[in-house]
ModelCIF file with pLDDT and N, C-alpha, C, O atoms, coordinates in Angstrom:
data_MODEL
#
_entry.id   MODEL 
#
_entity.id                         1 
_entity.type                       polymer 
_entity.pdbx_number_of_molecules   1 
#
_entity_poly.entity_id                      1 
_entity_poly.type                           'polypeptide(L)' 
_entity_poly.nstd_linkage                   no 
_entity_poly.nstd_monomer                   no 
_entity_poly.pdbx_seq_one_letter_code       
;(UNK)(UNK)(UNK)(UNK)(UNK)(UNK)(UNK)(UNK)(UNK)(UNK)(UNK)(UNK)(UNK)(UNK)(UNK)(UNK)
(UNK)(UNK)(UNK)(UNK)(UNK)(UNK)(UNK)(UNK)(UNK)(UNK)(UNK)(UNK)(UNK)(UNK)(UNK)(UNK)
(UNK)(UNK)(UNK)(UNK)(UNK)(UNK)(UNK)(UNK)(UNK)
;
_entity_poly.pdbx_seq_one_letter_code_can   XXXXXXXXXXXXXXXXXXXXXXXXXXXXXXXXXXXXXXXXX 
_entity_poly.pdbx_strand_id                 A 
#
loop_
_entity_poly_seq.entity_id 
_entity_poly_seq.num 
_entity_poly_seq.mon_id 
_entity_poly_seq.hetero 
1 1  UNK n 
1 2  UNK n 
1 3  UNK n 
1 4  UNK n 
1 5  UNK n 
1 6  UNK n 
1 7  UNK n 
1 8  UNK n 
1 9  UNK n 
1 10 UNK n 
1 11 UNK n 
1 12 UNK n 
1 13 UNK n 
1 14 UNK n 
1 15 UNK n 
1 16 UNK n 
1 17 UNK n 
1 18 UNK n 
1 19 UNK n 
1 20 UNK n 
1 21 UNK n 
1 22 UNK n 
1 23 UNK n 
1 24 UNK n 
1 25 UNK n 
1 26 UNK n 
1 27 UNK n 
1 28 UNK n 
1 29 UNK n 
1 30 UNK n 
1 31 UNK n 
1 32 UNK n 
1 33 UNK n 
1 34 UNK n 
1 35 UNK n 
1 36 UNK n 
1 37 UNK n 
1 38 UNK n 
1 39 UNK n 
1 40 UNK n 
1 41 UNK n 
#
_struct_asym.id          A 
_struct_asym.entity_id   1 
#
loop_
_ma_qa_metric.id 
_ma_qa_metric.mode 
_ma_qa_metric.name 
_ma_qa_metric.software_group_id 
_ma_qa_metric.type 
1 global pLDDT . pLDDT 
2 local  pLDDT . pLDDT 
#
_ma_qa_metric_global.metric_id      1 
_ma_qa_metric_global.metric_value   94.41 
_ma_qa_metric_global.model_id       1 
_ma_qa_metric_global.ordinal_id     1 
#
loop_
_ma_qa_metric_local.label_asym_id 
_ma_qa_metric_local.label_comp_id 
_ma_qa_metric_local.label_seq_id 
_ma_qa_metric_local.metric_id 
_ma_qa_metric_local.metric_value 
_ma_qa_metric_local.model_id 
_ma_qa_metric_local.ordinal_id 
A UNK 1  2 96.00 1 1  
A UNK 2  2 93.00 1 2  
A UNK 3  2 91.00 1 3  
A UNK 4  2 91.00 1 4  
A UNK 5  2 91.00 1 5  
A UNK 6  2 92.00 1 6  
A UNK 7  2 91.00 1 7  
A UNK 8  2 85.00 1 8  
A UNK 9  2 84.00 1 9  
A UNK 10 2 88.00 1 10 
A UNK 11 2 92.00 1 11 
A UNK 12 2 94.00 1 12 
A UNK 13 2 93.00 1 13 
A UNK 14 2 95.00 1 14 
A UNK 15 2 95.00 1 15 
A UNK 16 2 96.00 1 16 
A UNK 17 2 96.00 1 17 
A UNK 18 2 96.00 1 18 
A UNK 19 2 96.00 1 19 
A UNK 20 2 97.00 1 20 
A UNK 21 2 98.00 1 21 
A UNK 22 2 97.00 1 22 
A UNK 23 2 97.00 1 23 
A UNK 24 2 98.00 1 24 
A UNK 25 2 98.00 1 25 
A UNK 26 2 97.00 1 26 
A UNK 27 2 97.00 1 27 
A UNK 28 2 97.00 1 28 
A UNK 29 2 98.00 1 29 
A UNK 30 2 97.00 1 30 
A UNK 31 2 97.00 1 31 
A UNK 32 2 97.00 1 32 
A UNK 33 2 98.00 1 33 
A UNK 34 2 97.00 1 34 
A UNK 35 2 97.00 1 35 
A UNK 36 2 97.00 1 36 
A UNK 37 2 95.00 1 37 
A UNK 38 2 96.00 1 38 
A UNK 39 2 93.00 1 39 
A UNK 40 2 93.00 1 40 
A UNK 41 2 85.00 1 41 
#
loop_
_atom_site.group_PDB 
_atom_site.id 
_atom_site.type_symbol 
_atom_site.label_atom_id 
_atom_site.label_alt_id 
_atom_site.label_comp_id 
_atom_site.label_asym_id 
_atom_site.label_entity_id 
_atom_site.label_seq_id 
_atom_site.pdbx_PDB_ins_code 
_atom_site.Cartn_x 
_atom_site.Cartn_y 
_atom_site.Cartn_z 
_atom_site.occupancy 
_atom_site.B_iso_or_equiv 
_atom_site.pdbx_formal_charge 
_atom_site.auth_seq_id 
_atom_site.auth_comp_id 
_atom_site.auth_asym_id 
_atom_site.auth_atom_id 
_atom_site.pdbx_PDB_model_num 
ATOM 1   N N  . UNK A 1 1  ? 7.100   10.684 10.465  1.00 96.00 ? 1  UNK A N  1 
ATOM 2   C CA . UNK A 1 1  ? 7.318   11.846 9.606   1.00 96.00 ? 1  UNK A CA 1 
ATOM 3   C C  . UNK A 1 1  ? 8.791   12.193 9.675   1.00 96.00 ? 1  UNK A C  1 
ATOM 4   O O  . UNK A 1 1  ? 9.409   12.437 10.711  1.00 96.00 ? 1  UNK A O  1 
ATOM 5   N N  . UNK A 1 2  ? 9.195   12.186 8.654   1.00 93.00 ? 2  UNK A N  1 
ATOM 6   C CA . UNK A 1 2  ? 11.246  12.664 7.933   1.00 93.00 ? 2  UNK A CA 1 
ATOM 7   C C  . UNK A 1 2  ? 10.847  14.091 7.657   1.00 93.00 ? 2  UNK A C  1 
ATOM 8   O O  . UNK A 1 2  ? 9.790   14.707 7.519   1.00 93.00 ? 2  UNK A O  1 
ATOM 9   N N  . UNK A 1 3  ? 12.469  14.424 7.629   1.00 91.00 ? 3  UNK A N  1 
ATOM 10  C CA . UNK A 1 3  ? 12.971  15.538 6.662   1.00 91.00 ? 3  UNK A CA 1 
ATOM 11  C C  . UNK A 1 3  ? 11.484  16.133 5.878   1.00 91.00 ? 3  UNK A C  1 
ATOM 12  O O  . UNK A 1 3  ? 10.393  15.620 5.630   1.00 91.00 ? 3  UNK A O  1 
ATOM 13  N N  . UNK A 1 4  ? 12.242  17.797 5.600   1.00 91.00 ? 4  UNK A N  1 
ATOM 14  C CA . UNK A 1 4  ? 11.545  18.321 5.027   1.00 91.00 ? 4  UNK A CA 1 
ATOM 15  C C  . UNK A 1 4  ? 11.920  18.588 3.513   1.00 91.00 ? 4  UNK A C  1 
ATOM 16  O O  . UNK A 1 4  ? 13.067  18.896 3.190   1.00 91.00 ? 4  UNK A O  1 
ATOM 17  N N  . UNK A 1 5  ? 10.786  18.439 2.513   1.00 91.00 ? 5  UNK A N  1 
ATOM 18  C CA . UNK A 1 5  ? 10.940  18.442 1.168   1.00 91.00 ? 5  UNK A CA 1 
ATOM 19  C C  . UNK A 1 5  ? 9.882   20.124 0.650   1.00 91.00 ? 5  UNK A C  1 
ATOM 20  O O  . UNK A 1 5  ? 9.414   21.107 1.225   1.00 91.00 ? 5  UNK A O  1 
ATOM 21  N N  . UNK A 1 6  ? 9.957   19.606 -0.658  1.00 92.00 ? 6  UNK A N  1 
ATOM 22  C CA . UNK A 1 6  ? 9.061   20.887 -1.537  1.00 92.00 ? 6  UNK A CA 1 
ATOM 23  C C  . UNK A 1 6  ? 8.937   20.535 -2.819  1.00 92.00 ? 6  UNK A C  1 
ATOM 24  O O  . UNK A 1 6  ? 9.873   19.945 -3.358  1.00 92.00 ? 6  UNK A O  1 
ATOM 25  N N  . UNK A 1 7  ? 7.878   20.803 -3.462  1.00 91.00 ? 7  UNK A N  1 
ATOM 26  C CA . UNK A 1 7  ? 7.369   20.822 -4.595  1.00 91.00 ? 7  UNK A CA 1 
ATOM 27  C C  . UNK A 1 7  ? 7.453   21.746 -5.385  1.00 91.00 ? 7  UNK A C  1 
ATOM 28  O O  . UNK A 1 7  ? 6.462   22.454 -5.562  1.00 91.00 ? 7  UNK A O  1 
ATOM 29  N N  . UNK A 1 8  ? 8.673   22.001 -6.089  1.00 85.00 ? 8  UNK A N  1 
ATOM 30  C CA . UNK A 1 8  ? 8.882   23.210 -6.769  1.00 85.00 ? 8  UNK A CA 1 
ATOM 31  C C  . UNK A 1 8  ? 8.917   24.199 -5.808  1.00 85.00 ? 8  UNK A C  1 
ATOM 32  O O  . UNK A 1 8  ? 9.437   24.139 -4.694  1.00 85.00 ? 8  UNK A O  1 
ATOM 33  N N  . UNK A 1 9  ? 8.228   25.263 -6.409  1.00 84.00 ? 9  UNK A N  1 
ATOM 34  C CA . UNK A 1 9  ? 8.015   26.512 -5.198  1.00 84.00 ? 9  UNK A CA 1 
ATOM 35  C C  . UNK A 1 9  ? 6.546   26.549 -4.879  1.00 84.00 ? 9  UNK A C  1 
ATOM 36  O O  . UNK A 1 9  ? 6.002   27.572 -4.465  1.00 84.00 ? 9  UNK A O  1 
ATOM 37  N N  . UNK A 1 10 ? 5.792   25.194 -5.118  1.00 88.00 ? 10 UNK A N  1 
ATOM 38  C CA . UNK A 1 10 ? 4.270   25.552 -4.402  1.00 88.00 ? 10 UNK A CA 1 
ATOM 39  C C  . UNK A 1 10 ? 4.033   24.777 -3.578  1.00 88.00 ? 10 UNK A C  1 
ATOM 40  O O  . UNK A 1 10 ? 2.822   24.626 -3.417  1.00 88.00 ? 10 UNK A O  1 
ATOM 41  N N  . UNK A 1 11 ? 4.978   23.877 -2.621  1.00 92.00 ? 11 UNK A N  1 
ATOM 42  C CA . UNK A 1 11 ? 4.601   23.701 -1.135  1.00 92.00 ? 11 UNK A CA 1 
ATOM 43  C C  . UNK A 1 11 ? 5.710   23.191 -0.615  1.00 92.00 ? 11 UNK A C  1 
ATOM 44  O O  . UNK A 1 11 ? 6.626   22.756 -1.313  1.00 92.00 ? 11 UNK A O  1 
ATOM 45  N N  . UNK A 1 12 ? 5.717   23.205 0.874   1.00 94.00 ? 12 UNK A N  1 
ATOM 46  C CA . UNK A 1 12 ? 7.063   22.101 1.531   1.00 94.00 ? 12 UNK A CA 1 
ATOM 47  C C  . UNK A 1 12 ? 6.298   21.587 2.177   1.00 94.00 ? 12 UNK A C  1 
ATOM 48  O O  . UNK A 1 12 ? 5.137   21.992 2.249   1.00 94.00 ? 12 UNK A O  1 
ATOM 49  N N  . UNK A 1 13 ? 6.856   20.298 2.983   1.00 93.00 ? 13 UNK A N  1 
ATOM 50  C CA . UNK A 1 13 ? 5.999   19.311 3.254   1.00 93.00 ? 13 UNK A CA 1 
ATOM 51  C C  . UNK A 1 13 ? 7.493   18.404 4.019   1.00 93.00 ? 13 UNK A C  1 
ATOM 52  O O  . UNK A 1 13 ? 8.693   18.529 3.771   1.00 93.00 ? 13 UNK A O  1 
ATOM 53  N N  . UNK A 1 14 ? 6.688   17.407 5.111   1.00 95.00 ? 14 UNK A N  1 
ATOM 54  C CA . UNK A 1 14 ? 7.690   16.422 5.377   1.00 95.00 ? 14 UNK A CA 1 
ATOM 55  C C  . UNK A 1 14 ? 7.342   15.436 4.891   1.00 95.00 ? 14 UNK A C  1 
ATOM 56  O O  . UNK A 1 14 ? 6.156   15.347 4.575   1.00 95.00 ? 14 UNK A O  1 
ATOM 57  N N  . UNK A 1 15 ? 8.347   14.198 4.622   1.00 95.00 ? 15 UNK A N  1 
ATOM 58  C CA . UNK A 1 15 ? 8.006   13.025 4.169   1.00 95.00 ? 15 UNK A CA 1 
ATOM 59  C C  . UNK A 1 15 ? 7.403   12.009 5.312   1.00 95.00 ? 15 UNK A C  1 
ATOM 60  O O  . UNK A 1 15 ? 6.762   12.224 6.341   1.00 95.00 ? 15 UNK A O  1 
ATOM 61  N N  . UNK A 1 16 ? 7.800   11.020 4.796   1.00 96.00 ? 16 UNK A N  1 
ATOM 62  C CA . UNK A 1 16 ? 6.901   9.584  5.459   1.00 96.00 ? 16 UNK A CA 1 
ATOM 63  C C  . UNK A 1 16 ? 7.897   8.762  5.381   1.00 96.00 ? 16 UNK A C  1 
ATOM 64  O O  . UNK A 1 16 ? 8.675   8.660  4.432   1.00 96.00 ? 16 UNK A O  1 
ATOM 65  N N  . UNK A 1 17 ? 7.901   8.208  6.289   1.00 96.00 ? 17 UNK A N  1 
ATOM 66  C CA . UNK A 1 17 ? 8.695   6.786  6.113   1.00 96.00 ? 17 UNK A CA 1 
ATOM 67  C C  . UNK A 1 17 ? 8.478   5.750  6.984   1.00 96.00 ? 17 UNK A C  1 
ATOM 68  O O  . UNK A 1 17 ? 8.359   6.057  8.170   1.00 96.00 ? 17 UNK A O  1 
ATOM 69  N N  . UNK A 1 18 ? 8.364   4.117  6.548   1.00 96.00 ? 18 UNK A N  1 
ATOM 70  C CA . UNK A 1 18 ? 8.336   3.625  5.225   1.00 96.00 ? 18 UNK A CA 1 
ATOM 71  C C  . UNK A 1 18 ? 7.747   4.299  4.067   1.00 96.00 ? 18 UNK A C  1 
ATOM 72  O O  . UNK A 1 18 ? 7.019   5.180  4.525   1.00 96.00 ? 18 UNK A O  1 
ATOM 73  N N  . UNK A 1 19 ? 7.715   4.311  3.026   1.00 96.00 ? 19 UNK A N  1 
ATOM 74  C CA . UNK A 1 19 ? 6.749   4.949  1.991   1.00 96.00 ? 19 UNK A CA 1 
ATOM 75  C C  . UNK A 1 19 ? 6.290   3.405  1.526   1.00 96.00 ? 19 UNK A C  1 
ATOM 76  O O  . UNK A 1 19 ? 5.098   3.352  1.224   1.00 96.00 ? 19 UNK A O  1 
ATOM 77  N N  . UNK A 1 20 ? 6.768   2.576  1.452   1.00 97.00 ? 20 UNK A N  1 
ATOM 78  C CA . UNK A 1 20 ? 6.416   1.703  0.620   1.00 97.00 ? 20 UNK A CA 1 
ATOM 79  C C  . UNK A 1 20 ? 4.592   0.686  1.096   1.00 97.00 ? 20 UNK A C  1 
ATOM 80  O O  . UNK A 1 20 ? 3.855   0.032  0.357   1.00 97.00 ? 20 UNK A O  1 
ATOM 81  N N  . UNK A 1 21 ? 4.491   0.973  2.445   1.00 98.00 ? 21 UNK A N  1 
ATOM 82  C CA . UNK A 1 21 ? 3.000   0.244  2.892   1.00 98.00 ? 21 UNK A CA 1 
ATOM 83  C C  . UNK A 1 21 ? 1.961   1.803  3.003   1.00 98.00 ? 21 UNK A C  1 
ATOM 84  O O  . UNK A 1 21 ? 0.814   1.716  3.443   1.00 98.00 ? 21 UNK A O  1 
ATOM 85  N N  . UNK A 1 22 ? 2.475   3.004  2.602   1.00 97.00 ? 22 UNK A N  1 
ATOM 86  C CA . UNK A 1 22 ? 1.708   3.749  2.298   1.00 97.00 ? 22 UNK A CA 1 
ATOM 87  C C  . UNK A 1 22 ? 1.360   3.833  0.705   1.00 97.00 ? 22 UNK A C  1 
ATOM 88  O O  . UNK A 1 22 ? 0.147   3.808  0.497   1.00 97.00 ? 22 UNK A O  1 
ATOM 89  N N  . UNK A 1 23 ? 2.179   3.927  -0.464  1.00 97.00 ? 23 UNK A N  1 
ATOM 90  C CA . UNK A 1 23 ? 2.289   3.365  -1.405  1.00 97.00 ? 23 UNK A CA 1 
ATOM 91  C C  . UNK A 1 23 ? 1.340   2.108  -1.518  1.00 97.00 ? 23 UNK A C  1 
ATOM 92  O O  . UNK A 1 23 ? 0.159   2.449  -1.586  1.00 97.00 ? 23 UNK A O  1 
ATOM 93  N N  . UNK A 1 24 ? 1.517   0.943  -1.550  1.00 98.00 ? 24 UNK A N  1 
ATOM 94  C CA . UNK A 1 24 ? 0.607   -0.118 -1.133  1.00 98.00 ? 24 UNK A CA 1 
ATOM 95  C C  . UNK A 1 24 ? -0.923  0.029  -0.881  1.00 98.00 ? 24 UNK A C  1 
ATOM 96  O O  . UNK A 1 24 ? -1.653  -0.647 -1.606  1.00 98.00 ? 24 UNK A O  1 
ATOM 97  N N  . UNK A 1 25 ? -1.605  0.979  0.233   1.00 98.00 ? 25 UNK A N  1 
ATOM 98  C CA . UNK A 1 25 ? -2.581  1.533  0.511   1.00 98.00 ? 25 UNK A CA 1 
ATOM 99  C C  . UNK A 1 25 ? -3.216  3.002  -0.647  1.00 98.00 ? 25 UNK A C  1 
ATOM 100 O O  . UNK A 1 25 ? -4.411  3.109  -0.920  1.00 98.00 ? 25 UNK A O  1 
ATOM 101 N N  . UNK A 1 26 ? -2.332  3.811  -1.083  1.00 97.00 ? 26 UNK A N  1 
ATOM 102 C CA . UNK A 1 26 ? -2.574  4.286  -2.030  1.00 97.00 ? 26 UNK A CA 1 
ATOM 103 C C  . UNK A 1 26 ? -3.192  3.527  -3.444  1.00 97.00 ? 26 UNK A C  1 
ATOM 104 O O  . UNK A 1 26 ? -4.329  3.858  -3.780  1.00 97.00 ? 26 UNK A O  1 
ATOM 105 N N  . UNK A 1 27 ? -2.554  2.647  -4.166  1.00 97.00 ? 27 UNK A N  1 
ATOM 106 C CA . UNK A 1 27 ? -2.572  1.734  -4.913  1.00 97.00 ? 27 UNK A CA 1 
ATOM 107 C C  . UNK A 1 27 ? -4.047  0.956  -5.045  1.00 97.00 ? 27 UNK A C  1 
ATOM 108 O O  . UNK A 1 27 ? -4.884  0.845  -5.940  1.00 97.00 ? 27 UNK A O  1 
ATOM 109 N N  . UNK A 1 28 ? -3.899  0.419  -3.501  1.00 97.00 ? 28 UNK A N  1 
ATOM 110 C CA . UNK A 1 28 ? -5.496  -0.284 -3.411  1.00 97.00 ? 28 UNK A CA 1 
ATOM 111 C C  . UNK A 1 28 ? -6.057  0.667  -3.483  1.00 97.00 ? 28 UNK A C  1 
ATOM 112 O O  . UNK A 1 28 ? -6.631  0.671  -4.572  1.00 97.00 ? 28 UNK A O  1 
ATOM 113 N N  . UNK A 1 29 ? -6.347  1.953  -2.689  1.00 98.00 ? 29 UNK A N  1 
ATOM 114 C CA . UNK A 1 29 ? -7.413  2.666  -2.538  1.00 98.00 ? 29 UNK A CA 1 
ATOM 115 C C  . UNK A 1 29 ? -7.849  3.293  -3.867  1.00 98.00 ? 29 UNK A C  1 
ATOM 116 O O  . UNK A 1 29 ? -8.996  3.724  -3.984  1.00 98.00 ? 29 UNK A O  1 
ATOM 117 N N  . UNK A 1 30 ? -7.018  3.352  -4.815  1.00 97.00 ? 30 UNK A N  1 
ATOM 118 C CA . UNK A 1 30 ? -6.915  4.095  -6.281  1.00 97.00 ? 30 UNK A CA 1 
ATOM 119 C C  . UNK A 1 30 ? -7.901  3.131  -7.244  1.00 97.00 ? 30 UNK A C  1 
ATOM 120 O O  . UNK A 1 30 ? -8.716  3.638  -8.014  1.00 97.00 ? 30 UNK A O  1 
ATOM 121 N N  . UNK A 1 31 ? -7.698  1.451  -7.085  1.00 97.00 ? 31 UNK A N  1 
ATOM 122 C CA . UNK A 1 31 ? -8.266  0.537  -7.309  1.00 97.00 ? 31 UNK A CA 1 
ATOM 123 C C  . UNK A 1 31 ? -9.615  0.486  -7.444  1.00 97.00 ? 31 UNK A C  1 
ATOM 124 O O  . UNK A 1 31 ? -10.479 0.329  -8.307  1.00 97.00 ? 31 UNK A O  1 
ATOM 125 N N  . UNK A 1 32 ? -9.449  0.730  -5.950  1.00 97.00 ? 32 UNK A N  1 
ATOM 126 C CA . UNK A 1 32 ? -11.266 0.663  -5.758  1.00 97.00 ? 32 UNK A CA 1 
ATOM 127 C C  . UNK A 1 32 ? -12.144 2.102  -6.149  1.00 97.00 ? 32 UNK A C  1 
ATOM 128 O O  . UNK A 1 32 ? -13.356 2.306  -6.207  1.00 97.00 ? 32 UNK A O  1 
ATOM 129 N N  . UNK A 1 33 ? -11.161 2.846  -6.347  1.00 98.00 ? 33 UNK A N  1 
ATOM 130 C CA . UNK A 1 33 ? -11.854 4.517  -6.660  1.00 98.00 ? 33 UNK A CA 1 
ATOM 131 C C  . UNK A 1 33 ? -12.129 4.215  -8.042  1.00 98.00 ? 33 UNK A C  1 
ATOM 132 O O  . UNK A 1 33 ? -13.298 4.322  -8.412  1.00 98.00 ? 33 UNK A O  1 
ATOM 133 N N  . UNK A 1 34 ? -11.251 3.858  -8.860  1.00 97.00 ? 34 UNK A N  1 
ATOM 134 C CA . UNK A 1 34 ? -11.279 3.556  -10.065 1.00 97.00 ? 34 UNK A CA 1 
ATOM 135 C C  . UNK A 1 34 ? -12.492 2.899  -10.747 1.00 97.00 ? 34 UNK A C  1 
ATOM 136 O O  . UNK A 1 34 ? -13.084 3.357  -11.725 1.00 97.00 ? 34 UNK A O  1 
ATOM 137 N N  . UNK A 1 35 ? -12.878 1.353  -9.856  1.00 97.00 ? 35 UNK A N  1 
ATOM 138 C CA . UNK A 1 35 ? -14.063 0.866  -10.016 1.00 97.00 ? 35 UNK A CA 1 
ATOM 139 C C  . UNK A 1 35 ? -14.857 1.200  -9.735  1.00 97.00 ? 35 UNK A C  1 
ATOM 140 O O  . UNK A 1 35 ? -15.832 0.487  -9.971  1.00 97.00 ? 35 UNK A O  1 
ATOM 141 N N  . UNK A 1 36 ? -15.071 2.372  -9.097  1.00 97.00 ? 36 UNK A N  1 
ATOM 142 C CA . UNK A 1 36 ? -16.305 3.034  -8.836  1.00 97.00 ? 36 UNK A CA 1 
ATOM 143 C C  . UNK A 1 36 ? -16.811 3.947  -9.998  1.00 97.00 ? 36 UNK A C  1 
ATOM 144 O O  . UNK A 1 36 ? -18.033 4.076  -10.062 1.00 97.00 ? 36 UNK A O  1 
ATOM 145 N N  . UNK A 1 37 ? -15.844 4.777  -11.179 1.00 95.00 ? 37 UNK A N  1 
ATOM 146 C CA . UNK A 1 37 ? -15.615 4.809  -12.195 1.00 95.00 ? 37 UNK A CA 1 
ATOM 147 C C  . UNK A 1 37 ? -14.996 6.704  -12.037 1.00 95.00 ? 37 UNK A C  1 
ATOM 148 O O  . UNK A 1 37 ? -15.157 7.598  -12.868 1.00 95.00 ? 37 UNK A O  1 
ATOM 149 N N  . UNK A 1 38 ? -14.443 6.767  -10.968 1.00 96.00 ? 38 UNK A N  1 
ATOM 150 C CA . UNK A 1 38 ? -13.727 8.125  -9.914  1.00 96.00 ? 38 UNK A CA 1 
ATOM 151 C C  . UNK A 1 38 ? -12.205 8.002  -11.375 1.00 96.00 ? 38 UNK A C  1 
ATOM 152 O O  . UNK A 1 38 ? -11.748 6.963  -11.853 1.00 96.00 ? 38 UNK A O  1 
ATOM 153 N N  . UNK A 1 39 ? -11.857 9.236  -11.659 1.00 93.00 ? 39 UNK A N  1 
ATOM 154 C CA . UNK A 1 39 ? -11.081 9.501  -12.629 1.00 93.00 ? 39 UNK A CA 1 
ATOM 155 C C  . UNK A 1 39 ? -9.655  10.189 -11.566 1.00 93.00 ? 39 UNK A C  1 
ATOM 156 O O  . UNK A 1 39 ? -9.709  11.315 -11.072 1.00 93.00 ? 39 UNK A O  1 
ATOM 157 N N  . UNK A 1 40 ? -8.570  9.320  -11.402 1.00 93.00 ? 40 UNK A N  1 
ATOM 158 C CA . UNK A 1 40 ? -7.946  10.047 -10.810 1.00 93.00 ? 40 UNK A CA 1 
ATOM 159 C C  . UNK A 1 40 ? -6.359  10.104 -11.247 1.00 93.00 ? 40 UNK A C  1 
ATOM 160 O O  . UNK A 1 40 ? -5.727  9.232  -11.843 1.00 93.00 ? 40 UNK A O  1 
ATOM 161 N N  . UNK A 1 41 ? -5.900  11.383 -10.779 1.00 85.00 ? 41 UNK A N  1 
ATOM 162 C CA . UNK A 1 41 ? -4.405  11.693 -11.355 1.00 85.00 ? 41 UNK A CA 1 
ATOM 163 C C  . UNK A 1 41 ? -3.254  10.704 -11.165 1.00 85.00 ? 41 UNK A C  1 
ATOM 164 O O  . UNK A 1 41 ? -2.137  10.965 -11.610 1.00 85.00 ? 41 UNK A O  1 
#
């Protein structure tokens, strides 16, 4: 866990790093939500 960020003015939050094998895992997991027929943002 990095630095701290924010989303506009409705949250702060720290980052992640690497992002990119969390990214990766997001991606698949979106995959398989998807084929399940899960509608996501």
């Amino acid at each position: 866990l990095t630095g701290a960020g924010h989303f506009r003015t409705r949250a702060v939050w720290l980052g992640v790093e690497p992002e990119a094998p969390l990214i990766d895992l997001h991606n698949q997991d979106k995959a398989a939500l998807t084929a399940l027929g899960v509608t996501l943002d």
